[in-house]
PDB file of N, CA and C in Angstrom:
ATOM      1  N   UNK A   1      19.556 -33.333-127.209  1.00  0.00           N
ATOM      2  CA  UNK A   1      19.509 -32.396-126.104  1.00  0.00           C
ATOM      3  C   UNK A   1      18.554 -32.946-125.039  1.00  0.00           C
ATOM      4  N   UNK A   2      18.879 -32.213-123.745  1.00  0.00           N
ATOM      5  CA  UNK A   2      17.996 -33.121-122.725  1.00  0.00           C
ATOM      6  C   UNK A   2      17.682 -32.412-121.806  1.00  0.00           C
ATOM      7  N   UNK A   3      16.676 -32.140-121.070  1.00  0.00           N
ATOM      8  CA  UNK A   3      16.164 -31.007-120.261  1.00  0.00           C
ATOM      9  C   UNK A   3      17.123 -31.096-119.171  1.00  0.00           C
ATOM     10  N   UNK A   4      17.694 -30.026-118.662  1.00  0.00           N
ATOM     11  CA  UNK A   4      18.864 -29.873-117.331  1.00  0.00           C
ATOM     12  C   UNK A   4      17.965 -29.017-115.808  1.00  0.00           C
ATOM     13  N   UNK A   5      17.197 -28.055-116.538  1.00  0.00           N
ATOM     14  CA  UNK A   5      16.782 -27.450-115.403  1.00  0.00           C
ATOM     15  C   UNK A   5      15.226 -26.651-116.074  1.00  0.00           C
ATOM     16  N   UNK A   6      14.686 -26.312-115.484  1.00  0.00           N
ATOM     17  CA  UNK A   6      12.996 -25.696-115.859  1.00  0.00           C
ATOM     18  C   UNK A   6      12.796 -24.962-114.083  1.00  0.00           C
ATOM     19  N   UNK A   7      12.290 -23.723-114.330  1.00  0.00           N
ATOM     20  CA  UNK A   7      11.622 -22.684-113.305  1.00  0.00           C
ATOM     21  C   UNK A   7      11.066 -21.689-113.929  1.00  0.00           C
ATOM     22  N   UNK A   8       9.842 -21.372-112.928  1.00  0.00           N
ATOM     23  CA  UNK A   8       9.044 -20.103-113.216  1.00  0.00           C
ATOM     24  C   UNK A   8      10.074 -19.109-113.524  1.00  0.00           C
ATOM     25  N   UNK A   9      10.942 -18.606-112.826  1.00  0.00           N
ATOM     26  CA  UNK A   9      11.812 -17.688-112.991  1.00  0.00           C
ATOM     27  C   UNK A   9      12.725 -17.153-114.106  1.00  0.00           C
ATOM     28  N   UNK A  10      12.974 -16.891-114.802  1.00  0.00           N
ATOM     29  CA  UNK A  10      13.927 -16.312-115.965  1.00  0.00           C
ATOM     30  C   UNK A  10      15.500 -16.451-115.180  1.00  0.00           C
ATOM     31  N   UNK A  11      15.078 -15.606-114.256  1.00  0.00           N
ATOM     32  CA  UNK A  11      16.415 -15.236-113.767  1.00  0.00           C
ATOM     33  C   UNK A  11      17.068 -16.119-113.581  1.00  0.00           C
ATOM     34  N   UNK A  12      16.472 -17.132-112.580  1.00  0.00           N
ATOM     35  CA  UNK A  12      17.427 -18.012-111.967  1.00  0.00           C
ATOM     36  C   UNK A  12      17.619 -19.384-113.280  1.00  0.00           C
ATOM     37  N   UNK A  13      16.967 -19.163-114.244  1.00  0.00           N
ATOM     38  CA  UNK A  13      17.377 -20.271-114.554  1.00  0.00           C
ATOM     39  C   UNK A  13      18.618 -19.778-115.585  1.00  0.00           C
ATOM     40  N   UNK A  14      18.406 -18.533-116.032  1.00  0.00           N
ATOM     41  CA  UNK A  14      19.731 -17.501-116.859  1.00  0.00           C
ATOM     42  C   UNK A  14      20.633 -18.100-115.824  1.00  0.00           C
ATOM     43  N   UNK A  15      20.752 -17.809-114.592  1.00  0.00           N
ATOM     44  CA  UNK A  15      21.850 -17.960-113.508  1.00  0.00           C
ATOM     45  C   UNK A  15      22.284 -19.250-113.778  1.00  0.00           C
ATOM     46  N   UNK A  16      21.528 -20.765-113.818  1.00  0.00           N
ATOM     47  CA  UNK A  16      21.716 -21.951-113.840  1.00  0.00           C
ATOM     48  C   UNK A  16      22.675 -22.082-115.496  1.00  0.00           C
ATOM     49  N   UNK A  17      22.112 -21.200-116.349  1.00  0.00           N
ATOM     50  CA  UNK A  17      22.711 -21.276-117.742  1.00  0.00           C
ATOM     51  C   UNK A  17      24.067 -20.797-117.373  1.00  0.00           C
ATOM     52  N   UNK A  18      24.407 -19.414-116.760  1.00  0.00           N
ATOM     53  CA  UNK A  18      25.835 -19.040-116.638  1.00  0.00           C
ATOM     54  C   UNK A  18      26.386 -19.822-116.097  1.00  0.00           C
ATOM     55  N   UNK A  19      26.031 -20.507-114.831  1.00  0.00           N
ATOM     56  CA  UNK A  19      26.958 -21.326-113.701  1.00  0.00           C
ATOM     57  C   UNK A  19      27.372 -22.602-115.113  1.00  0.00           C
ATOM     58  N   UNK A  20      26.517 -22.990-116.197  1.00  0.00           N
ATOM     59  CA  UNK A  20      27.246 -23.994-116.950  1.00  0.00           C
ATOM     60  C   UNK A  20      28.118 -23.867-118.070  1.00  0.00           C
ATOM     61  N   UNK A  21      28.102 -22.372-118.049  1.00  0.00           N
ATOM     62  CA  UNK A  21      29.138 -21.629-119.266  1.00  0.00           C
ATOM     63  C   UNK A  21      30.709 -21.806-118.567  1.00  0.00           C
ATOM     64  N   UNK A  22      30.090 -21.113-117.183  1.00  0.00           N
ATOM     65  CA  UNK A  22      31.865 -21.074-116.803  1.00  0.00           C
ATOM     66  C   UNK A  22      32.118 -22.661-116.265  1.00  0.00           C
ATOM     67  N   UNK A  23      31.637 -23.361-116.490  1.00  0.00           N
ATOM     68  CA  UNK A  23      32.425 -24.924-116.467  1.00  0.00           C
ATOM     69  C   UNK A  23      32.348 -25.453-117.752  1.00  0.00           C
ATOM     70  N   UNK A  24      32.225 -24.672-118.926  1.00  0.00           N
ATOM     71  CA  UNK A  24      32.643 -25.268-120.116  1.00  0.00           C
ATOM     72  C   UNK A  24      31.137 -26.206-121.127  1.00  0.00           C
ATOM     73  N   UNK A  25      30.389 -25.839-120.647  1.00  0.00           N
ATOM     74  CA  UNK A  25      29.081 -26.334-120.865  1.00  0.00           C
ATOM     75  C   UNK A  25      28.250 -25.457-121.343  1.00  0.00           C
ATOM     76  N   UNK A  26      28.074 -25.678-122.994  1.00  0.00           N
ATOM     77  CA  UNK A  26      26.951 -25.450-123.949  1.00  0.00           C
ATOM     78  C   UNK A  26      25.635 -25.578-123.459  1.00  0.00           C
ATOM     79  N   UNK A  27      24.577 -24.741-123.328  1.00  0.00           N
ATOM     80  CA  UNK A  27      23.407 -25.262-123.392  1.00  0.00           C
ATOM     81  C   UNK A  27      22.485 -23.976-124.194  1.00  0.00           C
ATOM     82  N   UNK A  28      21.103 -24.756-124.259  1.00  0.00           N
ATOM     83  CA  UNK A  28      20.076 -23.999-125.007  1.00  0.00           C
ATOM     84  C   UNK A  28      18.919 -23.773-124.105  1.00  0.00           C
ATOM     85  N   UNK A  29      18.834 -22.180-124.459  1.00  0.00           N
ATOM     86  CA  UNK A  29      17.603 -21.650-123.508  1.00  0.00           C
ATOM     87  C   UNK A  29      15.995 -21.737-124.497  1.00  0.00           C
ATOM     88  N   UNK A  30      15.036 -22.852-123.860  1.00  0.00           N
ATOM     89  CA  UNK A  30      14.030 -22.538-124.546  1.00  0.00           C
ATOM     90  C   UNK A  30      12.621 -22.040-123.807  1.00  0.00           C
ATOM     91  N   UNK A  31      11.442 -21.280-124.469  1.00  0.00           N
ATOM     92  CA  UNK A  31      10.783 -20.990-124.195  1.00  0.00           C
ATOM     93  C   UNK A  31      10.778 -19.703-123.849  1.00  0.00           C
ATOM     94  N   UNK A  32      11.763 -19.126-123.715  1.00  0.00           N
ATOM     95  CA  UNK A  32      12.718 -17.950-123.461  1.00  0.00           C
ATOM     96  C   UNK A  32      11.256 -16.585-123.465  1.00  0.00           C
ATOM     97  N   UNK A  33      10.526 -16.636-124.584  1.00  0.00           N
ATOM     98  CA  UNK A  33       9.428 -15.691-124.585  1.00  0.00           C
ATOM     99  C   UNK A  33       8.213 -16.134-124.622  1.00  0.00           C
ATOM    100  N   UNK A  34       8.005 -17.508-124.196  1.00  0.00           N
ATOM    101  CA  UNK A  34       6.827 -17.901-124.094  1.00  0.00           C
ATOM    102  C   UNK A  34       5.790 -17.552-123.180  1.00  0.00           C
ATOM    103  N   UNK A  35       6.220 -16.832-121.811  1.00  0.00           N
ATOM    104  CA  UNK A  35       4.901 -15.994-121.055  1.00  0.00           C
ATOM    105  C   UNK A  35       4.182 -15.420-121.466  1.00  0.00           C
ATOM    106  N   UNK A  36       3.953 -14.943-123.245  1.00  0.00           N
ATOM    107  CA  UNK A  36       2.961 -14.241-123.762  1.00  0.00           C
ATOM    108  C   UNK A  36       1.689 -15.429-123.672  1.00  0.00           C
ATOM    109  N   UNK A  37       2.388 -16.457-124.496  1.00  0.00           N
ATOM    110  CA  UNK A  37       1.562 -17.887-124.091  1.00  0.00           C
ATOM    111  C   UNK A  37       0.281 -18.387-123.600  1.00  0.00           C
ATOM    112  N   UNK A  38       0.710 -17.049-122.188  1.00  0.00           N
ATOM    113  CA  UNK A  38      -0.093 -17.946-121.289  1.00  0.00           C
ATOM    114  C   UNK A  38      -0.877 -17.874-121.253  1.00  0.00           C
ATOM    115  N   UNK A  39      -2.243 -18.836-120.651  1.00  0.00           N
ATOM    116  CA  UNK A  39      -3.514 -18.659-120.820  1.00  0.00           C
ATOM    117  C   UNK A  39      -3.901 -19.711-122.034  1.00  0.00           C
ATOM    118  N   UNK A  40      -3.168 -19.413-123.566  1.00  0.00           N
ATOM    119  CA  UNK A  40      -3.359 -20.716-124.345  1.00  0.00           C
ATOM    120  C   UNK A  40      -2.637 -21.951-123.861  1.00  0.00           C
ATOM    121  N   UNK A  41      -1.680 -21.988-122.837  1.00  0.00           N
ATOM    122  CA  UNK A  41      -0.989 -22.696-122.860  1.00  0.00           C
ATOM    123  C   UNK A  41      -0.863 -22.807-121.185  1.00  0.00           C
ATOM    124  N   UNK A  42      -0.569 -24.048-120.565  1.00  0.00           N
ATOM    125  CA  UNK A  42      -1.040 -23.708-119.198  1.00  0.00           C
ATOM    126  C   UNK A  42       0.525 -23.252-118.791  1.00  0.00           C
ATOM    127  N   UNK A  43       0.888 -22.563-117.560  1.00  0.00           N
ATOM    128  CA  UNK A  43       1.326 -21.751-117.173  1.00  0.00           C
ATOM    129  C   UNK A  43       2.826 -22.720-116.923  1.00  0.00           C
ATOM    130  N   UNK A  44       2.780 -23.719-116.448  1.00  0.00           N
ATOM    131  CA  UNK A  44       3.589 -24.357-116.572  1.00  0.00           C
ATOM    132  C   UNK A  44       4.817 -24.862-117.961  1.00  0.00           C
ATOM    133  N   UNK A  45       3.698 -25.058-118.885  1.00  0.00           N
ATOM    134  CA  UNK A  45       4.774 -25.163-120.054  1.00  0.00           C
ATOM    135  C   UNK A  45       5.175 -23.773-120.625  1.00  0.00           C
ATOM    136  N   UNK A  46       4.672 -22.428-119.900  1.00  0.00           N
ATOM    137  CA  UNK A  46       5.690 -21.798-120.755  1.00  0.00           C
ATOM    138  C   UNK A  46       6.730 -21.298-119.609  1.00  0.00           C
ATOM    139  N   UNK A  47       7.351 -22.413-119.074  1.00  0.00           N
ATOM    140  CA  UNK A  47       8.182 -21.980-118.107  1.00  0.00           C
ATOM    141  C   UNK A  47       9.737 -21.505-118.524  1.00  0.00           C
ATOM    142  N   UNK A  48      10.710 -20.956-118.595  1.00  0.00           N
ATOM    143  CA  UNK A  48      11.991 -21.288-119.652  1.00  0.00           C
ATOM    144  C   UNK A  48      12.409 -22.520-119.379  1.00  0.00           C
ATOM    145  N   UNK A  49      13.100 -22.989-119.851  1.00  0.00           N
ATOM    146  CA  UNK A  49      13.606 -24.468-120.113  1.00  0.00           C
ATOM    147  C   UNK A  49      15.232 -24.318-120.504  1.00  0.00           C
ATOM    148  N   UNK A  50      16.258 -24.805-119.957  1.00  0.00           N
ATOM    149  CA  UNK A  50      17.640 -25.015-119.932  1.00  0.00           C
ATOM    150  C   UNK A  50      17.926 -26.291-120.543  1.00  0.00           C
ATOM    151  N   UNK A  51      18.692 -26.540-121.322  1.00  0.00           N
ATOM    152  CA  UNK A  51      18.503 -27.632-122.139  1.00  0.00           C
ATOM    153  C   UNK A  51      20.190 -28.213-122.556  1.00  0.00           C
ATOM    154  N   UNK A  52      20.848 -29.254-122.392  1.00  0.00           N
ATOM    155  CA  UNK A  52      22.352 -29.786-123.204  1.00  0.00           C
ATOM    156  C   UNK A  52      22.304 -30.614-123.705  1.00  0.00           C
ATOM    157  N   UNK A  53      23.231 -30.835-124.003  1.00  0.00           N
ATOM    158  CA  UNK A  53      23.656 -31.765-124.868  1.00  0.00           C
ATOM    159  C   UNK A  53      23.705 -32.805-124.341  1.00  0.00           C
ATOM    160  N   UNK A  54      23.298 -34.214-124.928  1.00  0.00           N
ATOM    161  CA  UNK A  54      23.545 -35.677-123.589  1.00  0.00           C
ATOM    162  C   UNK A  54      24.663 -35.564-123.267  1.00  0.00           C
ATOM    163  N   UNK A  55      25.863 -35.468-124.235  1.00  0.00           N
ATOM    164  CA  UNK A  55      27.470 -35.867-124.050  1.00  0.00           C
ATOM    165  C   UNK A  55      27.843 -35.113-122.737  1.00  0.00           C
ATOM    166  N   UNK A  56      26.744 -33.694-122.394  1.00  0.00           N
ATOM    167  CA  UNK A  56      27.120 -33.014-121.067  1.00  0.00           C
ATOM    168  C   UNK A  56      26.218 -33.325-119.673  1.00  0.00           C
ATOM    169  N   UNK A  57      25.290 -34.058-120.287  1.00  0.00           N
ATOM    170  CA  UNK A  57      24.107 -33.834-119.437  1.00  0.00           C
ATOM    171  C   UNK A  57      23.899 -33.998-118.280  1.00  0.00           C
ATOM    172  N   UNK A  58      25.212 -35.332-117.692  1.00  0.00           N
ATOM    173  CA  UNK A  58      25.407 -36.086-116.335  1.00  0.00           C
ATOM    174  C   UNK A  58      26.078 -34.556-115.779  1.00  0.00           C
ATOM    175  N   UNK A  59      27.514 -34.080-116.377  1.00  0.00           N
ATOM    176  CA  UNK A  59      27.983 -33.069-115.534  1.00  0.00           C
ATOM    177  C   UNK A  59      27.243 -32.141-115.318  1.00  0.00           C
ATOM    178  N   UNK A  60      26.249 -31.423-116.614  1.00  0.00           N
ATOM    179  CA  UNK A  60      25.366 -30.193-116.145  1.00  0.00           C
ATOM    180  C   UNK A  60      23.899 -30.276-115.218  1.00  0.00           C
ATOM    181  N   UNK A  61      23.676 -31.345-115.417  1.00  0.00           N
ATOM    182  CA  UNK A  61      22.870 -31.766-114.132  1.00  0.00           C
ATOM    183  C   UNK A  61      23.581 -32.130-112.562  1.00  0.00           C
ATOM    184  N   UNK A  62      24.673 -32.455-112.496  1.00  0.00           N
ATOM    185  CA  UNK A  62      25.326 -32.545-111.112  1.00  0.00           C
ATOM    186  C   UNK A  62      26.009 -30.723-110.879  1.00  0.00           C
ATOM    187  N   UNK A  63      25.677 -30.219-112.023  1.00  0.00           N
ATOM    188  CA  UNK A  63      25.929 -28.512-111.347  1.00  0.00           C
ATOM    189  C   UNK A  63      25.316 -28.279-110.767  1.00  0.00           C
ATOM    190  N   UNK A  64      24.012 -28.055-111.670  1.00  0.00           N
ATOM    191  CA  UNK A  64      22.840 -27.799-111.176  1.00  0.00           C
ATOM    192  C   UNK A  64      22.160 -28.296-109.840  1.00  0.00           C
ATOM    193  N   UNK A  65      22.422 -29.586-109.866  1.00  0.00           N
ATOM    194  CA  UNK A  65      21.874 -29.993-108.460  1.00  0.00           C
ATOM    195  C   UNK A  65      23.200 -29.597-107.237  1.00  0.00           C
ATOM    196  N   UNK A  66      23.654 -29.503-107.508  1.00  0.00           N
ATOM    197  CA  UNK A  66      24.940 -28.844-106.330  1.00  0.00           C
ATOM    198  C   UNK A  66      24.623 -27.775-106.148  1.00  0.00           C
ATOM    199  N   UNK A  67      24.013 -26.541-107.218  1.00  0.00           N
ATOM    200  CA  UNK A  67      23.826 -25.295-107.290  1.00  0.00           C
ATOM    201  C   UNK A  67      22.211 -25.394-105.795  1.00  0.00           C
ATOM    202  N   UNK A  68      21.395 -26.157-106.535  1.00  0.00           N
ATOM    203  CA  UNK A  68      20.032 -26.571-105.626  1.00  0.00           C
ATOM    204  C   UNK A  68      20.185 -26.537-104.435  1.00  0.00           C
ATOM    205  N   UNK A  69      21.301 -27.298-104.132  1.00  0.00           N
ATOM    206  CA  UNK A  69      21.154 -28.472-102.697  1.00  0.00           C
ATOM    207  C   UNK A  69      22.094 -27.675-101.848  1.00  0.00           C
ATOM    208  N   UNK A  70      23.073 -26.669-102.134  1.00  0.00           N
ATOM    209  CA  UNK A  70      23.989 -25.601-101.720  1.00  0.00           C
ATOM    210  C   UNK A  70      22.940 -25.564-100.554  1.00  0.00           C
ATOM    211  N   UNK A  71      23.718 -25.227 -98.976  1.00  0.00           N
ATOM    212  CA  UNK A  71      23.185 -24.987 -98.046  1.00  0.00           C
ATOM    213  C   UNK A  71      22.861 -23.125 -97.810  1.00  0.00           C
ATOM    214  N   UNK A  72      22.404 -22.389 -97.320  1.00  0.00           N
ATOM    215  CA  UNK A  72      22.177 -20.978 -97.389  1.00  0.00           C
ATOM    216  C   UNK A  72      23.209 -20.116 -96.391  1.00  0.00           C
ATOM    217  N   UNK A  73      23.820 -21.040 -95.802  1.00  0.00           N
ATOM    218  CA  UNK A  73      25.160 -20.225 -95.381  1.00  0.00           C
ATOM    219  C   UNK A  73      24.889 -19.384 -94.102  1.00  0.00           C
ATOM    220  N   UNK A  74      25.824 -18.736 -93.709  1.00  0.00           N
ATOM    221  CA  UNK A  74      25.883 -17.856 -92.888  1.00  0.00           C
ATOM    222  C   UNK A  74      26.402 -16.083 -93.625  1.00  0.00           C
ATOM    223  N   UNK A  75      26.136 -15.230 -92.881  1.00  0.00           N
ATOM    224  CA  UNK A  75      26.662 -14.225 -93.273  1.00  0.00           C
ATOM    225  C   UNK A  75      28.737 -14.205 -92.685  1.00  0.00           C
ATOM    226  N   UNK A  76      29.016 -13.161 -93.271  1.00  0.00           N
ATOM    227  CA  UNK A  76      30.419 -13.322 -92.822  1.00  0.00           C
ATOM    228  C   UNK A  76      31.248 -11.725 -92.478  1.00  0.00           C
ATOM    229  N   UNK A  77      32.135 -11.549 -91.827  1.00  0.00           N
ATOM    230  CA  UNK A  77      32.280 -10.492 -91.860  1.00  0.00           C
ATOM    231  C   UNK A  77      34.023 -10.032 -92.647  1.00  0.00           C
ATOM    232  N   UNK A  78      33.465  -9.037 -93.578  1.00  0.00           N
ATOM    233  CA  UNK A  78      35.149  -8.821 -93.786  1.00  0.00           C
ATOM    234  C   UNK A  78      36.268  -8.560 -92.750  1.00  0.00           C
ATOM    235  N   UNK A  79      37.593  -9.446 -93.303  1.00  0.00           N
ATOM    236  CA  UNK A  79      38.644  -9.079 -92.496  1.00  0.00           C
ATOM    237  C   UNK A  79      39.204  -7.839 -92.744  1.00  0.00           C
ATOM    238  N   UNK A  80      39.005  -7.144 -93.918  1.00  0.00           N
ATOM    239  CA  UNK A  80      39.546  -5.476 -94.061  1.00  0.00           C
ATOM    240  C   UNK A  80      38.787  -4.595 -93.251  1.00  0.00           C
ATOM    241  N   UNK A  81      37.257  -4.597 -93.207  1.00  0.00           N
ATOM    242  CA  UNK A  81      36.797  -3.479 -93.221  1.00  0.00           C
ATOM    243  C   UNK A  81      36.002  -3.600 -91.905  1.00  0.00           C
ATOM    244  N   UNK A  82      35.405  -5.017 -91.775  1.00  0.00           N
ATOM    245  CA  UNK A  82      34.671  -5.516 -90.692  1.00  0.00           C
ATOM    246  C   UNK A  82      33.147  -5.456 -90.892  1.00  0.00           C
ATOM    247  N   UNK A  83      33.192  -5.166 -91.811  1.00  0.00           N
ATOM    248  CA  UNK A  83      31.636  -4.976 -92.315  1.00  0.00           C
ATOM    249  C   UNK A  83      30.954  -6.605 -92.749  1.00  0.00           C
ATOM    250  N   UNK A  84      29.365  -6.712 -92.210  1.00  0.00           N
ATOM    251  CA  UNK A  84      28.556  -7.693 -92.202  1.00  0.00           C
ATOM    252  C   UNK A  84      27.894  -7.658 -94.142  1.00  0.00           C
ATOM    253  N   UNK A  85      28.687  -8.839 -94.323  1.00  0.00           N
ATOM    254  CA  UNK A  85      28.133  -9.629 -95.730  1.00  0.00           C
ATOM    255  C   UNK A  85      26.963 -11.010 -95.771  1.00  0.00           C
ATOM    256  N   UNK A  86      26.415 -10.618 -96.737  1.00  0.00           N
ATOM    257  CA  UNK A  86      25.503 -11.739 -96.761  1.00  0.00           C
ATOM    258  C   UNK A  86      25.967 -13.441 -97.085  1.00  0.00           C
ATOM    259  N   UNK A  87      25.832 -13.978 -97.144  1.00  0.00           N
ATOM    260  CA  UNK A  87      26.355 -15.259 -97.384  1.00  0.00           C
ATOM    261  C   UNK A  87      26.910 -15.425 -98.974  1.00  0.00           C
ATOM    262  N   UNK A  88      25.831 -15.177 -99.666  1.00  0.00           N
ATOM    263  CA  UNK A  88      25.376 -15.008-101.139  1.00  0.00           C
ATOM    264  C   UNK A  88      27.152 -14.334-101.344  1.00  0.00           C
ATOM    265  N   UNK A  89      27.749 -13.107-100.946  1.00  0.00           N
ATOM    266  CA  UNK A  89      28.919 -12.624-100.994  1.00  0.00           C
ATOM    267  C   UNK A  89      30.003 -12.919-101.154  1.00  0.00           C
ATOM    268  N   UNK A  90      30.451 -12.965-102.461  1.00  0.00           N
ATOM    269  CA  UNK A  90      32.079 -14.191-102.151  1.00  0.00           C
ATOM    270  C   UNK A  90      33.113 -12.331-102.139  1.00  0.00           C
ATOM    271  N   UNK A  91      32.750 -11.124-102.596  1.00  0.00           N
ATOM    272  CA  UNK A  91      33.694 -10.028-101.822  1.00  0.00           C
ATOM    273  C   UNK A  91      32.445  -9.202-101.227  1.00  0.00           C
ATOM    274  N   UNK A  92      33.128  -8.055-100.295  1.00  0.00           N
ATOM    275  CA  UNK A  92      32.918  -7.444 -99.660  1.00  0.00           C
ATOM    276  C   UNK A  92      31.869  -6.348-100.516  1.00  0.00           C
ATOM    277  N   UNK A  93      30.700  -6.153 -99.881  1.00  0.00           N
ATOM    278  CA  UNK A  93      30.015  -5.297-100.856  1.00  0.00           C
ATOM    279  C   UNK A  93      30.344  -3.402 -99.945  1.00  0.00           C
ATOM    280  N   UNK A  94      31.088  -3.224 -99.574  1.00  0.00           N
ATOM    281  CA  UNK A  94      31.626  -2.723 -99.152  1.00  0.00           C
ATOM    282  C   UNK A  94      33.237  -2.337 -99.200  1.00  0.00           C
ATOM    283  N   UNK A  95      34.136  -2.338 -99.292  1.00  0.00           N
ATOM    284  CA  UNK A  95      35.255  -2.116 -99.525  1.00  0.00           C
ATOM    285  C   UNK A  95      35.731  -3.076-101.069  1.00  0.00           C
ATOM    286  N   UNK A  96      35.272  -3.978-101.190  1.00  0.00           N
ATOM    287  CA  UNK A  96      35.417  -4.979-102.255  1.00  0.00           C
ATOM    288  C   UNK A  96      36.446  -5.979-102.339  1.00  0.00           C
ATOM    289  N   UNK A  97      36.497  -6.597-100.519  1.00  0.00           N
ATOM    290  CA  UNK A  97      37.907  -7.256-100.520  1.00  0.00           C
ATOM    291  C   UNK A  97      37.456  -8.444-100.854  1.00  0.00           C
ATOM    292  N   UNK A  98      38.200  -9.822-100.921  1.00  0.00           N
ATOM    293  CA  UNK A  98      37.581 -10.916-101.158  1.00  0.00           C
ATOM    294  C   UNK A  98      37.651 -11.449 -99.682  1.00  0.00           C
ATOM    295  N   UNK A  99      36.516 -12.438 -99.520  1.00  0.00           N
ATOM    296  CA  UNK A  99      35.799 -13.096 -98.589  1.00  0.00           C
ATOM    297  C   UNK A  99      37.254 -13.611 -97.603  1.00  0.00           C
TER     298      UNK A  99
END
């Protein structure tokens, strides 16, 4: 196994774990409850840790960094409803059409 991604965050790195489920990519979440940790341990290593398999590691690291390097977009407006979406939005948080 081989480290794919590491952040302070839980969330986003859960997010980095899903984005490699739906392309078919196993991985292991570690450190997962290690913020109790902290203080014995400096703050950094108990960060969560995203972790694959080598046989995946080139593709789940070129997710991930695509996921990174993604530009922040513009907002957009639906063609049903006309209502202003955030970029982040692939449907309408509003009527619920798709983008």
């Amino acid at each position: 196994m081989q480290l794919v991604y590491t952040h302070e965050n839980k969330i986003l790195v859960e997010n980095a774990r899903n984005l490699l489920r739906e392309n078919g990519i196993d991985s292991r979440l570690k450190n997962e409850y290690a913020a109790g940790a902290m203080g014995d341990l400096s703050p950094i290593q108990t960060w969560p840790e995203l972790w694959a398999d080598e046989a995946d590691y080139a593709k789940a690291k070129a997710i991930i960094d695509d996921l990174l390097n993604r530009p922040a977009g513009q907002a957009w407006y639906c063609p049903q409803c006309g209502e202003e979406n955030d970029a982040s939005f692939e449907v309408c948080w509003h009527c619920q059409s798709e983008r």
